[in-house]
C-alpha atoms as a PDB file:
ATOM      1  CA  UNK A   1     114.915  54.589  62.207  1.00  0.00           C
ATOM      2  CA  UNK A   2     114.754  53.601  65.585  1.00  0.00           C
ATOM      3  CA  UNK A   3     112.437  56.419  66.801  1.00  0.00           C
ATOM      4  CA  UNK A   4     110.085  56.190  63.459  1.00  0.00           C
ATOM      5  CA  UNK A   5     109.979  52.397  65.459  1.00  0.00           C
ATOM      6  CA  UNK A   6     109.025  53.200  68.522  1.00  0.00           C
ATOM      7  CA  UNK A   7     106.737  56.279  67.703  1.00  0.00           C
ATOM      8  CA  UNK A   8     104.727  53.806  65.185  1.00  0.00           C
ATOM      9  CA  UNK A   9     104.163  51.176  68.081  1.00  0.00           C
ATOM     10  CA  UNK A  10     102.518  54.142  70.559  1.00  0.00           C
ATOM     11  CA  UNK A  11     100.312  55.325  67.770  1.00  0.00           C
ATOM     12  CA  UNK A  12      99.743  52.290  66.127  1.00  0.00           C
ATOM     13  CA  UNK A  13     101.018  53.891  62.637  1.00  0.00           C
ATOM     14  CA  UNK A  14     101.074  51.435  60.028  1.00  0.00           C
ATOM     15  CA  UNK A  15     104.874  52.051  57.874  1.00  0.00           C
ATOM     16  CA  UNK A  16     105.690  51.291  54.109  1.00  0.00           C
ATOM     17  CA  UNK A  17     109.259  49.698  54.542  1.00  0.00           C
ATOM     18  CA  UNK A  18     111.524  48.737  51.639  1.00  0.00           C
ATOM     19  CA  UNK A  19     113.568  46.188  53.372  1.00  0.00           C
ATOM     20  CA  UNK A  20     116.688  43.905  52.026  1.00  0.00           C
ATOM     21  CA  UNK A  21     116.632  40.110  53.377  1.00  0.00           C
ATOM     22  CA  UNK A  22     119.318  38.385  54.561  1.00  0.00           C
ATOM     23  CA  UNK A  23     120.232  37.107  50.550  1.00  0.00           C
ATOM     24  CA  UNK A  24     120.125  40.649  49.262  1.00  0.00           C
ATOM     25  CA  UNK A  25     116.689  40.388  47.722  1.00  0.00           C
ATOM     26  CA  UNK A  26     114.934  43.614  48.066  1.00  0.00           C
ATOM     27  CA  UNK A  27     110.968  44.233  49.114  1.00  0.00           C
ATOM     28  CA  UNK A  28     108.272  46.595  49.655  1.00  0.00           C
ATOM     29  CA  UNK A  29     105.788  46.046  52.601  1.00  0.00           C
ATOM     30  CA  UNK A  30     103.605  47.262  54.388  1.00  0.00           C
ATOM     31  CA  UNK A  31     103.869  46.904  58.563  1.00  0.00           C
ATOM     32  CA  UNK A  32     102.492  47.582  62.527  1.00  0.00           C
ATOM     33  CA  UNK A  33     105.259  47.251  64.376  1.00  0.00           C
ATOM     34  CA  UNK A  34     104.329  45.214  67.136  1.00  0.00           C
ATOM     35  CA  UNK A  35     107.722  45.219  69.458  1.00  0.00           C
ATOM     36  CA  UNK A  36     111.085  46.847  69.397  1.00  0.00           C
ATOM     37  CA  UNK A  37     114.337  45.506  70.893  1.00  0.00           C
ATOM     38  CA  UNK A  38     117.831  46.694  70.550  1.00  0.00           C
ATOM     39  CA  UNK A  39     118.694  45.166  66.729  1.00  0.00           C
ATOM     40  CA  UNK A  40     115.452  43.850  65.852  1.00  0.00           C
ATOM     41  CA  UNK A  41     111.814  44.294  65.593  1.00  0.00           C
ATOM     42  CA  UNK A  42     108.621  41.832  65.455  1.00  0.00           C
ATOM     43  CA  UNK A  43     105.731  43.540  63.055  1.00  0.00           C
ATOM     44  CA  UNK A  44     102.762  41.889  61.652  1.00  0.00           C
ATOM     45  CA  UNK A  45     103.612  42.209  57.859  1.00  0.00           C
ATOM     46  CA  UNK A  46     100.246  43.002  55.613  1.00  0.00           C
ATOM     47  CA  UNK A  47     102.252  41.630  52.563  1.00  0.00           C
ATOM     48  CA  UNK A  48     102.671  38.548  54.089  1.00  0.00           C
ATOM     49  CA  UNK A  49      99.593  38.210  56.103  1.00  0.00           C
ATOM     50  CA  UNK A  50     101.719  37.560  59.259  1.00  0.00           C
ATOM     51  CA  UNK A  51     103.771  38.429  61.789  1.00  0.00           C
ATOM     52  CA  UNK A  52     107.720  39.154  61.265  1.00  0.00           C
ATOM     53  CA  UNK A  53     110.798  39.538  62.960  1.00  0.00           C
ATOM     54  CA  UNK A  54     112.994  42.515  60.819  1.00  0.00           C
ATOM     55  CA  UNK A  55     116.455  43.597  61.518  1.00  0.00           C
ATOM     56  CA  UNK A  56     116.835  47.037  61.973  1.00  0.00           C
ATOM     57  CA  UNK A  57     120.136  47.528  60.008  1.00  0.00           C
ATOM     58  CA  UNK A  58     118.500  45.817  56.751  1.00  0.00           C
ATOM     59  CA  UNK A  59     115.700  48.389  56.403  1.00  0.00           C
ATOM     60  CA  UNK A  60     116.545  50.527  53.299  1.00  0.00           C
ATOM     61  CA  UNK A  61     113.645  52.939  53.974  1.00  0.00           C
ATOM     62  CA  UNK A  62     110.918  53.547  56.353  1.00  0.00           C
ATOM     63  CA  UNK A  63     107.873  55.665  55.618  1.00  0.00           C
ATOM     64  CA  UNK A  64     104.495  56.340  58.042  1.00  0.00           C
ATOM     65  CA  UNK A  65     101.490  55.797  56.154  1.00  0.00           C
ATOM     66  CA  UNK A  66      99.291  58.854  55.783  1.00  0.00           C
ATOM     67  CA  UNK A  67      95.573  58.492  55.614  1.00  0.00           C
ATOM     68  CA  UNK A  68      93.528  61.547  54.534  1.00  0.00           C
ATOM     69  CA  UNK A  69      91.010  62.519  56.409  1.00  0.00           C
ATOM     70  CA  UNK A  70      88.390  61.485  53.780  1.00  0.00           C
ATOM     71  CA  UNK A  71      89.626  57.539  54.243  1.00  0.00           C
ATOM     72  CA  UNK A  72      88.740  57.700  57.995  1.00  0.00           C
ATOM     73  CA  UNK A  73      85.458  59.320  57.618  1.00  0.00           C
END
C-alpha cells in the first residue's frame, strides 16, 4: 500500500480507494494523494470535494486509475 502511496504522489496518479472510517462505515472514493507520512496520508478526496487525512491501516483497497489513451487525447 505504501509504495502504490508514494508512486501515486510522483506521478500524480489519481487512486480509487475503498476505505473503512474510524466507526466501521465503509466508502468508495476517488483520491491524489497529496503527502505521505509513516501511518497516515493527506489526499484531496474528489468525493468529498476536499482535502483528507486517511490512515493507512483502514484502507481496504487501493486501485490506480487508468485512463485510455482516447480520454487524454
Amino acid at each position: 500500500m505504501l509504495k502504490l502511496l508514494v508512486k501515486s504522489v510522483e506521478y500524480g496518479q489519481l487512486l480509487d480507494m475503498v476505505y473503512m472510517a474510524k466507526d466501521g462505515s465503509i466508502s468508495q472514493r476517488r483520491i491524489k494523494v497529496l503527502q505521505v507520512g509513516d501511518v497516515s496520508f493527506r489526499a484531496y478526496c474528489f468525493t468529498r470535494e476536499s482535502k483528507r487525512t486517511f490512515t493507512i491501516d483502514n484502507i481496504l483497497a487501493l486501485v490506480p486509475v487508468v485512463r485510455k489513451e482516447s480520454d487524454v487525447v
